[in-house]
Protein backbone atom coordinates (compact mmCIF):
# COMPACT_ATOMS: atom_id res chain seq x y z
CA UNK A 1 0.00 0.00 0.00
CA UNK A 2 1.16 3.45 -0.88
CA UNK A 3 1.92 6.15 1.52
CA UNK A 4 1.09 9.75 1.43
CA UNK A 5 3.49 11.99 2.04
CA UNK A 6 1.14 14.61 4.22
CA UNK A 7 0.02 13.96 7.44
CA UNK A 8 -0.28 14.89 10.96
CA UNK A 9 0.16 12.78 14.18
CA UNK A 10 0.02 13.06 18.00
CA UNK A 11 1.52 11.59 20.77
CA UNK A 12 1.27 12.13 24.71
CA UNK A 13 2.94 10.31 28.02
CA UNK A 14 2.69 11.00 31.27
CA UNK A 15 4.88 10.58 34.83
CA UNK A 16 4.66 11.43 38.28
CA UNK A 17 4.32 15.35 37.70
CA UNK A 18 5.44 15.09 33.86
CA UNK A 19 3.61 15.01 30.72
CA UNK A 20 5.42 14.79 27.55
CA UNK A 21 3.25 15.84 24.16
CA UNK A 22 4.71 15.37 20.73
CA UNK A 23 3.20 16.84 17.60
CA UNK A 24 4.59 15.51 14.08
CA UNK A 25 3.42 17.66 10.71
CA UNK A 26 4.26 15.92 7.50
CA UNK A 27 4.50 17.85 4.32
CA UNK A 28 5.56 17.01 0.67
CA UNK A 29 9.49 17.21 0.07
CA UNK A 30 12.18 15.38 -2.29
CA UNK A 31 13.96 13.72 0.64
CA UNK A 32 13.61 13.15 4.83
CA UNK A 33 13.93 16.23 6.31
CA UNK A 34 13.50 16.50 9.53
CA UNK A 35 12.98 19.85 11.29
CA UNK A 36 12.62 19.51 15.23
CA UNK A 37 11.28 22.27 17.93
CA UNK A 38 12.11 21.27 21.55
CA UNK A 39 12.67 22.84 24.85
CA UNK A 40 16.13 23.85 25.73
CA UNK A 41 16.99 20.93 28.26
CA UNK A 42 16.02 18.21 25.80
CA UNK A 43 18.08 19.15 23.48
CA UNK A 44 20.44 16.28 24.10
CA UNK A 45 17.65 13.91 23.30
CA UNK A 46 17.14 15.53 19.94
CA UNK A 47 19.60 13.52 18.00
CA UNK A 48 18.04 10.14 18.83
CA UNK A 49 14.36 11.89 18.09
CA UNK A 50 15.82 12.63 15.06
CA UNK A 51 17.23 9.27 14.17
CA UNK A 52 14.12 7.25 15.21
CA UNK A 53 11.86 9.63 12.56
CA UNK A 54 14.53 8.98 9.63
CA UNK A 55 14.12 5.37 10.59
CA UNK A 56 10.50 4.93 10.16
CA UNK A 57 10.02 7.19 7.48
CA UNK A 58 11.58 7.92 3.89
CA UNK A 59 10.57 10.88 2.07
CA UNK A 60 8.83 14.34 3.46
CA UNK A 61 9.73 17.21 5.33
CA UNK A 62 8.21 16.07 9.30
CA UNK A 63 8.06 19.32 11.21
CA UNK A 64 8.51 17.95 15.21
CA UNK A 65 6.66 19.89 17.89
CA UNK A 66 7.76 18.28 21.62
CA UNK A 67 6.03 19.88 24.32
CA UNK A 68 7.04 19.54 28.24
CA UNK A 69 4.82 20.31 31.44
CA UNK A 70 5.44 20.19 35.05
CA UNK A 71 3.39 19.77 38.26
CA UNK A 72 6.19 21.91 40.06
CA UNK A 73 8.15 25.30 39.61
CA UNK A 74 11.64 25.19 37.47
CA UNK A 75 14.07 26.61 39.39
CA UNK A 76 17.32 27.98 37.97
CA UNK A 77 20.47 28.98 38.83
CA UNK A 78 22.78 32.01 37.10
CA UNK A 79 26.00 31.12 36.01
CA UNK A 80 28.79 33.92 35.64
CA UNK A 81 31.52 32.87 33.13
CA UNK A 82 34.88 34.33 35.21
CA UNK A 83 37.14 33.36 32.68
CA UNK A 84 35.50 35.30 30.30
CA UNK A 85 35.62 38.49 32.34
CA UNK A 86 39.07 37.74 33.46
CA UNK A 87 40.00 37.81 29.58
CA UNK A 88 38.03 40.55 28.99
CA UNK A 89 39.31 43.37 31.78
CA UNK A 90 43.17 41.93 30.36
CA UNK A 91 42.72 43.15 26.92
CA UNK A 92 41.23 46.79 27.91
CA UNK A 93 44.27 47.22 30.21
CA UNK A 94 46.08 45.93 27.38
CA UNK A 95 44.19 48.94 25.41
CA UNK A 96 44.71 51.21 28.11
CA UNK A 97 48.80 50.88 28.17
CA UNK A 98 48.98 51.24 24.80
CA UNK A 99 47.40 53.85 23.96
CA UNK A 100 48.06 55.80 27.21
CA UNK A 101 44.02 56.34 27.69
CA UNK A 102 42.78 58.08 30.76
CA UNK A 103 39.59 56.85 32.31
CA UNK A 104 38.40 53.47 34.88
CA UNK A 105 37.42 50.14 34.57
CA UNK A 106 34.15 49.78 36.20
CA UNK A 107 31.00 47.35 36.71
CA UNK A 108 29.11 49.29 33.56
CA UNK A 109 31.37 47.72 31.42
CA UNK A 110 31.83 44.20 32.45
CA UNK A 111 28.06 43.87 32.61
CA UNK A 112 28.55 45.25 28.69
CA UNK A 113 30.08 41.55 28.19
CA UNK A 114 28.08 39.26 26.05
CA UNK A 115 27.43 36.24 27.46
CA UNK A 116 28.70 36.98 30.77
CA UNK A 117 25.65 35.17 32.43
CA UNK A 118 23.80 32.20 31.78
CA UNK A 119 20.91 31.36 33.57
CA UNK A 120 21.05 27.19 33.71
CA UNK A 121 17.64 25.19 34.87
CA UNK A 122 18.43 23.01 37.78
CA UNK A 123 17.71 19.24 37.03
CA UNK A 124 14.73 17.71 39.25
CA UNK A 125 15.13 14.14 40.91
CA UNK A 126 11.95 13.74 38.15
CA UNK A 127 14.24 14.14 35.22
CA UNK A 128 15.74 11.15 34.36
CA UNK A 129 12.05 10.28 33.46
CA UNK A 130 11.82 12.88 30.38
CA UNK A 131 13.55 10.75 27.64
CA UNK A 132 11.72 7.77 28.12
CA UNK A 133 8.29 9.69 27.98
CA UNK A 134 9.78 11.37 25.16
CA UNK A 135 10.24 8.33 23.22
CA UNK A 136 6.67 6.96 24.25
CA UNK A 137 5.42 9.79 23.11
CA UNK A 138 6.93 9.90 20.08
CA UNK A 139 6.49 6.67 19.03
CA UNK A 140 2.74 6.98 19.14
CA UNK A 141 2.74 10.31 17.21
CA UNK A 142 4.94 8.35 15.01
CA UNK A 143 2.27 5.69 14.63
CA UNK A 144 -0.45 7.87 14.30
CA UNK A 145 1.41 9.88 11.19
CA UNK A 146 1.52 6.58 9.63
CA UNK A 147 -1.89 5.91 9.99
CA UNK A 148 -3.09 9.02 8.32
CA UNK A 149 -0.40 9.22 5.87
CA UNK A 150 -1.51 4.90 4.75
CA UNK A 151 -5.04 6.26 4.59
CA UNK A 152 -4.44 9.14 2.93
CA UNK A 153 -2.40 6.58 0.55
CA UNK A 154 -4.65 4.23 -0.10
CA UNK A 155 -7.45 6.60 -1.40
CA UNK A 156 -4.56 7.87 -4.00
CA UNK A 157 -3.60 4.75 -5.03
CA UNK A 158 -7.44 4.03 -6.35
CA UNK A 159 -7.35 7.55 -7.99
CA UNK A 160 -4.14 6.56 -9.70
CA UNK A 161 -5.76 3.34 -10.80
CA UNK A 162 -8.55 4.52 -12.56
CA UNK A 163 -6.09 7.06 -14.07
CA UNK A 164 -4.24 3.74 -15.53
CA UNK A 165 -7.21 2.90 -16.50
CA UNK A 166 -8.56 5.46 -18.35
CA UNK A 167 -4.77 5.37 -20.43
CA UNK A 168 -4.97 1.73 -20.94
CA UNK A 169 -8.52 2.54 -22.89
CA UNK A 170 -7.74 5.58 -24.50
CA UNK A 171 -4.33 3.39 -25.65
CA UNK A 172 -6.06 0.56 -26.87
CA UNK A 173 -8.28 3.23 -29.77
CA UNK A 174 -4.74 5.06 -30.51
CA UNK A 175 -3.31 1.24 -31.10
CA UNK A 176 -6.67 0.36 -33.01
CA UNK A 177 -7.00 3.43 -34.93
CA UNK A 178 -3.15 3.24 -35.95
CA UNK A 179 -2.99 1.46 -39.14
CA UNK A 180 -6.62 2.99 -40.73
CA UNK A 181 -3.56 6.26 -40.82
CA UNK A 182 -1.46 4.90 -43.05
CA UNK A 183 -4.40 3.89 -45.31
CA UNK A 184 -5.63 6.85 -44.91
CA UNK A 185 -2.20 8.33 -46.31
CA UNK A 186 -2.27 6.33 -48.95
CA UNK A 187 -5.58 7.60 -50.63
CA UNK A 188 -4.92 11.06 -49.71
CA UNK A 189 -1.43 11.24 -51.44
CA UNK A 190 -3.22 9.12 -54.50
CA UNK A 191 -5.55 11.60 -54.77
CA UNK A 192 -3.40 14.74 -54.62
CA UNK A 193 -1.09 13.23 -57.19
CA UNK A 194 -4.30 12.96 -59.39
CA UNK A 195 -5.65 16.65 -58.42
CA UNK A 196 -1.80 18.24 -59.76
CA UNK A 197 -1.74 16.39 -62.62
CA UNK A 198 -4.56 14.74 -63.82
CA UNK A 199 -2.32 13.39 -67.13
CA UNK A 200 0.39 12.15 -65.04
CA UNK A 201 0.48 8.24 -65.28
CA UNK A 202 -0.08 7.14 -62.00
CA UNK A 203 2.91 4.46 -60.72
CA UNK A 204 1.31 2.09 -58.50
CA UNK A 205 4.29 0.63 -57.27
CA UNK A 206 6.07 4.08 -56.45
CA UNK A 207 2.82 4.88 -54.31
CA UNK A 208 3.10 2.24 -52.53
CA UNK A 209 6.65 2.45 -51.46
CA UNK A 210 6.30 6.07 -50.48
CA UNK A 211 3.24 4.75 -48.11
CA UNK A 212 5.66 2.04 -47.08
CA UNK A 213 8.53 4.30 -46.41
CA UNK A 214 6.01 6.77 -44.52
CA UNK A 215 4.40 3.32 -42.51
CA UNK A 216 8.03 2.66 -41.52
CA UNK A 217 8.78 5.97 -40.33
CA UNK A 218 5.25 6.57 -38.65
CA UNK A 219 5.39 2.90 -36.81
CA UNK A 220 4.75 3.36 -33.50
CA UNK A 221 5.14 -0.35 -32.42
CA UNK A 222 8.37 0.29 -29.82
CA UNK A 223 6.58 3.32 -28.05
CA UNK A 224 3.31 1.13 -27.32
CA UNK A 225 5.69 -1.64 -26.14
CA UNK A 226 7.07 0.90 -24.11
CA UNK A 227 4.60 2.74 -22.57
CA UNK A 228 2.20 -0.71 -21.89
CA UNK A 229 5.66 -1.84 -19.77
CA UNK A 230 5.01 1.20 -18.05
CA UNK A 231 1.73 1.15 -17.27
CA UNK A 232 2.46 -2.63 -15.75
CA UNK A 233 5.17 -1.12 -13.54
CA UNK A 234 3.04 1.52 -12.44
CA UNK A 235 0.46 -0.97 -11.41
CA UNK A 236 3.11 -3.28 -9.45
CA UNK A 237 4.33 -0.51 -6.96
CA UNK A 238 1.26 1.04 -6.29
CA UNK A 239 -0.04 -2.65 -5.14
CA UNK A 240 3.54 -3.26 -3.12
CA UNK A 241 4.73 -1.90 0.08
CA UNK A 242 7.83 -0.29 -0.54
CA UNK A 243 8.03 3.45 -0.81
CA UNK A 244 7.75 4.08 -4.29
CA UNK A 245 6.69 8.10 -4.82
CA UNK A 246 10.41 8.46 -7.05
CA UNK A 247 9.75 5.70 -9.03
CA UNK A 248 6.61 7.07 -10.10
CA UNK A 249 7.71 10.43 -10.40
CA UNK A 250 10.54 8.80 -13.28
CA UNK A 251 7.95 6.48 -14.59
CA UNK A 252 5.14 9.09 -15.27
CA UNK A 253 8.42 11.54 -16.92
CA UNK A 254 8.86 8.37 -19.47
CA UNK A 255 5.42 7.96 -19.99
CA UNK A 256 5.40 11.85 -21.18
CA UNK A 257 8.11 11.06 -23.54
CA UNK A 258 6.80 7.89 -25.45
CA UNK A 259 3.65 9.50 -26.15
CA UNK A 260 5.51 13.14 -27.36
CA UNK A 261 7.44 10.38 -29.78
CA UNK A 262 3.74 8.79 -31.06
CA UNK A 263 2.30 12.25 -31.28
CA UNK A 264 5.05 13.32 -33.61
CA UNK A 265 4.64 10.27 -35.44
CA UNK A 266 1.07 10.27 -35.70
CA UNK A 267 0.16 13.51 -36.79
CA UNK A 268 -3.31 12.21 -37.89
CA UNK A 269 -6.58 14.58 -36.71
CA UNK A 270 -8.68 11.90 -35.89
CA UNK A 271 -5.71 10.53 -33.52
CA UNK A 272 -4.63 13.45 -31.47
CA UNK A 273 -7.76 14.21 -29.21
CA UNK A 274 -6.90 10.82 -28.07
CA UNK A 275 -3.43 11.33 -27.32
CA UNK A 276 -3.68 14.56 -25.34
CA UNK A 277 -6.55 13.25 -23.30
CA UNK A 278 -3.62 10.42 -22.62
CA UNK A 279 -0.66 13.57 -22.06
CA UNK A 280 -3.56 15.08 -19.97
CA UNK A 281 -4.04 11.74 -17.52
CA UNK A 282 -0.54 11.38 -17.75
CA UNK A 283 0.50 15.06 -16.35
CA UNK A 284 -2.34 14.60 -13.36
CA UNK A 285 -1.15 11.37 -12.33
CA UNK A 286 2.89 12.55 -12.57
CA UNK A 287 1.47 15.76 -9.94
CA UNK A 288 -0.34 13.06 -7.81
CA UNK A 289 2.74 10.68 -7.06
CA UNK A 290 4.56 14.11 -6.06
CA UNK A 291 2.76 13.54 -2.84
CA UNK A 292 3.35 9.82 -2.47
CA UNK A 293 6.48 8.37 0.01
């Protein structure tokens, strides 16, 4: 069964005093990309939520939302980086020596420093606790994006079918109607031979090997071969279970080209309303499988 590749899913777990929630949006994309929006202290968790969503899925951009409560108050704690203002008050002496500049160092400019405090959240005896509801958490958003993103799937893949289908008929008149053309040649060119000359001697046998020269040329035998192979492979991944949106995506580009080849062969009137319904089917299915996994 296909797999869309849009989707949303949603997953919760709870503790004593903790509840982790965990939001996954899926969108369309070329490849996994995997954009992540945490709070600050579980950031060290983020490259394991990161690998466990490349795991499970292939293709998409999944937009991670991981929300944390508490029962209790954070507390936190300011850190002052001394080395840094140590460093700092050397190099404006430094400044002040060399250039012979009058003037004090006060408190105005150290707290000027950039980064000169951090304010750190003090861990809870609670907190060993977060990455495993984390994980729960995300595992059952993870499940629940699959869900929606099968069933969202599975009604494309029957939209996609009767797509094929509708090719395969509209094939099968191009295929039947093919050979009434080059009859149809035939008696035109006979007859505009007769309407610019009506004395010249008509050669029978040099008709017929211009018509056979212009049936050679005009066969369109390979193309059909090639675009009923298609069609077939088409039909086998969107019955399978392995991601197959790129496969699609190239099939549905050769498609485009094997009937561009017929159309230019064919360049009959009572032919080409057939063939760009076919180009039409062709160009909504190649848009559809830009959403599938």
């Amino acid at each position: 069964m296909i797999r869309s590749m849009t989707g949303y899913g949603y997953g919760e777990a709870e503790g004593d005093n903790l509840e982790v929630r965990v939001e996954i949006r899926s969108l369309n994309h070329r490849f996994c990309e995997v954009n992540v929006r945490m709070p600050e202290e579980l950031t060290s968790l983020e490259g394991k939520l990161r690998k466990e969503v490349k795991r499970r899925f292939h293709r998409g951009r999944l937009d991670v939302l991981v929300n944390l409560e508490r029962e209790w108050e954070r507390e936190y704690e300011l850190q002052t980086n001394l080395s840094l203002v140590a460093s700092y008050l050397k190099e404006l002496r430094k400044i002040k020596e060399e250039y012979k500049l009058g003037g004090k160092i006060n408190i105005e400019a150290i707290w000027a420093i950039p980064h000169l405090i951090q304010i750190k959240p003090i861990p809870h005896t609670a907190e060993p606790e977060v990455g495993s509801l984390l994980m729960e958490a995300l595992a059952k958003a993870i499940s629940s994006l699959e869900e929606a993103r099968v069933e969202e799937g599975r009604a494309m893949a029957e939209e996609l079918q009767q797509r094929l289908r509708i090719i395969k008929r509209l094939l099968q008149s191009v295929e039947a109607e093919a050979p009434r053309v080059h009859k149809d040649y035939y008696h035109r060119l006979k007859e505009r031979v007769k309407k610019y000359n009506s004395e010249l001697k008509l050669d029978e046998d040099r008709l017929l090997q211009e018509v056979v020269y212009y049936a050679e040329k005009g066969d369109i035998t390979e193309e059909l071969v090639r675009i009923k192979s298609h069609l077939e492979q088409c039909e086998q991944l969107l019955s399978g279970d392995e991601p197959c949106g790129k496969k699609l995506d190239f099939i549905s580009q050769e498609l485009f080209r094997e009937l561009n080849a017929i159309a230019s062969k064919l360049r009959a009137p009572g032919l080409m309303p057939n063939i760009l319904t076919i180009k039409s089917e062709v160009e909504k299915l190649r848009e559809q499988v830009q959403n599938i996994e």
